[in-house]
C-alpha atoms as a PDB file:
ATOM      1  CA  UNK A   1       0.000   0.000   0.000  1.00  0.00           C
ATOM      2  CA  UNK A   2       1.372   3.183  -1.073  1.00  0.00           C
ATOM      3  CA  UNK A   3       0.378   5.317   1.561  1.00  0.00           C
ATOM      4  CA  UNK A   4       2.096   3.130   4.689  1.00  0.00           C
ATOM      5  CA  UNK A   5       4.138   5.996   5.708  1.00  0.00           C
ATOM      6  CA  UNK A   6       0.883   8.714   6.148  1.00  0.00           C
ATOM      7  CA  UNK A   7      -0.794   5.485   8.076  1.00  0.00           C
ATOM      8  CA  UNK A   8       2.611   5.226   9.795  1.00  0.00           C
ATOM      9  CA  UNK A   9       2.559   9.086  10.582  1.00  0.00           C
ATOM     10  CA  UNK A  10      -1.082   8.325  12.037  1.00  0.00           C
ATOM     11  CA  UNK A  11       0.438   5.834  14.486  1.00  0.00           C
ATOM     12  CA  UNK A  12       3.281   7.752  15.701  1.00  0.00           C
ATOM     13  CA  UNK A  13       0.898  10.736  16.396  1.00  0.00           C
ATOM     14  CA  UNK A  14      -1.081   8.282  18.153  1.00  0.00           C
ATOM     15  CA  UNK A  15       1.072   6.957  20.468  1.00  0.00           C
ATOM     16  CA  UNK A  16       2.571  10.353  21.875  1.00  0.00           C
ATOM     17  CA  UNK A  17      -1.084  10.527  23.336  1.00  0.00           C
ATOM     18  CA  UNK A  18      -1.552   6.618  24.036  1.00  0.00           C
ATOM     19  CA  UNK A  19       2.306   5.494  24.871  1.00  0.00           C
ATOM     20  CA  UNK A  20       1.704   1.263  24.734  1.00  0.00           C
ATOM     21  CA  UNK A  21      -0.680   1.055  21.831  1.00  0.00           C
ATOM     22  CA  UNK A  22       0.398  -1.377  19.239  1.00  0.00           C
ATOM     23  CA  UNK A  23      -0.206  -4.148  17.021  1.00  0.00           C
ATOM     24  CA  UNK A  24      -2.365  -4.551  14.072  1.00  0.00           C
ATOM     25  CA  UNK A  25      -5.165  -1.862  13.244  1.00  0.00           C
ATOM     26  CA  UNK A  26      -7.390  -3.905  10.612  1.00  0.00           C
ATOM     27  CA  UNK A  27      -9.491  -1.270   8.035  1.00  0.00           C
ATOM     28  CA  UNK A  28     -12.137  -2.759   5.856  1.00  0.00           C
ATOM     29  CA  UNK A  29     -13.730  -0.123   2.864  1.00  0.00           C
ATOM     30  CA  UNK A  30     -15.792  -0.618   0.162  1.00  0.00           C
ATOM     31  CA  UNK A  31     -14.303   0.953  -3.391  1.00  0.00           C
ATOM     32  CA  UNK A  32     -17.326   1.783  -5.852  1.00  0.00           C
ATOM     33  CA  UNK A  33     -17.166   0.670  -9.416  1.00  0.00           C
ATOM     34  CA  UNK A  34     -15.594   4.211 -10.644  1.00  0.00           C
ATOM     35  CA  UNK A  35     -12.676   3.613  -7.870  1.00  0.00           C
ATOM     36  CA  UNK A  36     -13.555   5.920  -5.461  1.00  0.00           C
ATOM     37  CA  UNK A  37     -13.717   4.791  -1.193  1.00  0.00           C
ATOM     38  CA  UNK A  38     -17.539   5.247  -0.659  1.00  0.00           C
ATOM     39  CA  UNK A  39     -17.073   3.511   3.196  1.00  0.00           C
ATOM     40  CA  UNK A  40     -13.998   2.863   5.115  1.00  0.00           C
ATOM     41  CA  UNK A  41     -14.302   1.512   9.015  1.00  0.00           C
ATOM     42  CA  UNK A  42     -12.074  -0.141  11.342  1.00  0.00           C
ATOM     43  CA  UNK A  43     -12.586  -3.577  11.823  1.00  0.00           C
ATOM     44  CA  UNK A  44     -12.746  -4.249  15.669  1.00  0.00           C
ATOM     45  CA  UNK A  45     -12.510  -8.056  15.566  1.00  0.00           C
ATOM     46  CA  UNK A  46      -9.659  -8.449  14.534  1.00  0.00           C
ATOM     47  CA  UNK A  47      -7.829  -5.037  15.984  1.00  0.00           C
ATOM     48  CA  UNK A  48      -5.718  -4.256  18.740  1.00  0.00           C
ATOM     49  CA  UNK A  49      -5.371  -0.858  17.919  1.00  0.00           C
ATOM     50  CA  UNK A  50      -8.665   0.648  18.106  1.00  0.00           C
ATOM     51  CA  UNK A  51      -7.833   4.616  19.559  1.00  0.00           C
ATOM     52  CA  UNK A  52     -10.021   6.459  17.761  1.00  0.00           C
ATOM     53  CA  UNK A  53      -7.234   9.570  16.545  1.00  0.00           C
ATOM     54  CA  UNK A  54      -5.436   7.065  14.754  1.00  0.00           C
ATOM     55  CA  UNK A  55      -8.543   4.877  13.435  1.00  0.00           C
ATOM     56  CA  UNK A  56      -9.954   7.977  12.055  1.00  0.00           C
ATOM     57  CA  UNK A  57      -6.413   9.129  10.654  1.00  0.00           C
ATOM     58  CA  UNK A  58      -5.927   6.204   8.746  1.00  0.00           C
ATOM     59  CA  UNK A  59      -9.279   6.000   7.769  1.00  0.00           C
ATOM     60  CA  UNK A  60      -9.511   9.525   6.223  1.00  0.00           C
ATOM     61  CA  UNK A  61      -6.338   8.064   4.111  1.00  0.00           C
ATOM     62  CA  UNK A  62      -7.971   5.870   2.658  1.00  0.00           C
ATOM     63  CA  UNK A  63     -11.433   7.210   1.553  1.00  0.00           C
ATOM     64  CA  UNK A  64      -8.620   9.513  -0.068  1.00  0.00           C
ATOM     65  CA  UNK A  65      -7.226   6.980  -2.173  1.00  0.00           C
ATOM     66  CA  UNK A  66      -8.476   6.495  -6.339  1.00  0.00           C
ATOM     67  CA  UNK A  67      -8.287   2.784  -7.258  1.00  0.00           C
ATOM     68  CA  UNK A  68      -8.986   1.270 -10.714  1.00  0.00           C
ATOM     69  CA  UNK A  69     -12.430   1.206 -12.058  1.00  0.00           C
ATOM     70  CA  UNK A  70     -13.616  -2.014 -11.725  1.00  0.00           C
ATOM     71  CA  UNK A  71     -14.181  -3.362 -15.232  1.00  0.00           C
ATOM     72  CA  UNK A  72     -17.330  -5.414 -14.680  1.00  0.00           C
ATOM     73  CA  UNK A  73     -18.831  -2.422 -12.915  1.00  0.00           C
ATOM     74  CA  UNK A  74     -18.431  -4.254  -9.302  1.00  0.00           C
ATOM     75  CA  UNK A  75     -18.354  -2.620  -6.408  1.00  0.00           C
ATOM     76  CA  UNK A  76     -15.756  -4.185  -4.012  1.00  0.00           C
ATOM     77  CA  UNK A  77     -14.705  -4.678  -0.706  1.00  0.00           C
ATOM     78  CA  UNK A  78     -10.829  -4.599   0.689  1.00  0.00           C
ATOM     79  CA  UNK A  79      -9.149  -4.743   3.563  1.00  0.00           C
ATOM     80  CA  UNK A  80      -5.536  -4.210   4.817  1.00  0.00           C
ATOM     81  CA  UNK A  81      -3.771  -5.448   7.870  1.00  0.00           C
ATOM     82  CA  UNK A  82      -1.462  -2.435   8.897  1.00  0.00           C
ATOM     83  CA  UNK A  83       1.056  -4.327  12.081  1.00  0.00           C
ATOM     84  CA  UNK A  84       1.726  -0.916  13.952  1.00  0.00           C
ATOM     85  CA  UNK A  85       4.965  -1.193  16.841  1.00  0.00           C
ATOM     86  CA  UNK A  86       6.840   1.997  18.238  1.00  0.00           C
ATOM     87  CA  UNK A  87      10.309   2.310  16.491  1.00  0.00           C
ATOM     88  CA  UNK A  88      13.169   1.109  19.331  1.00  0.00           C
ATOM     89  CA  UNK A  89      16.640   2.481  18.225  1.00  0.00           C
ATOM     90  CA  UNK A  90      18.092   6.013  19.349  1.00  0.00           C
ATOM     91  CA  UNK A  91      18.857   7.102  22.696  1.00  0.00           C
ATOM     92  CA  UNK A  92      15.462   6.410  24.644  1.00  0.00           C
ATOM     93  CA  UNK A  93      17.376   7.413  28.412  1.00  0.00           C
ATOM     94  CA  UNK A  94      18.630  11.059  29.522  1.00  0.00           C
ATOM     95  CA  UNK A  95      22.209  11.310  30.121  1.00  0.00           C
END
């Protein structure tokens, strides 16, 4: 997915409020048949991320998104696993 790094940018911002949260953050949406997100939503089940700042962040991404008209004229649904952890490396301790 080409927009990992704004979802990733969602998740950082996230966690400066909500230090601990990780893991995956699960986003269904339906695409209508011209390509455009008509319905994005997180998909609690199978989410451990569920703060609602960074479901709605990500979310916004990707009713933002244009996909390929469907050639049959379907309307479909997706989904994408984004796997969220904080980034360990750097100096984390005050000399």
């Amino acid at each position: 997915m080409a927009r990992r790094d704004e979802a990733r940018a969602c998740y950082d911002a996230g966690l400066k409020d909500h230090p601990g949260i990780e893991g995956d953050l699960v986003i269904v949406w339906t695409i209508d048949p011209k390509g455009n997100v008509t319905q994005a939503a997180l998909d609690s089940s199978r989410s451990q991320i569920v703060e609602p700042s960074v479901v709605a962040c990500v979310t916004d991404i990707i009713k933002k998104v244009q996909f390929a008209p469907s050639p049959g004229g379907y309307e479909t649904r997706a989904f994408y696993p984004f796997n969220f952890h904080p980034h360990h490396g750097g100096s984390t301790h005050a000399p």
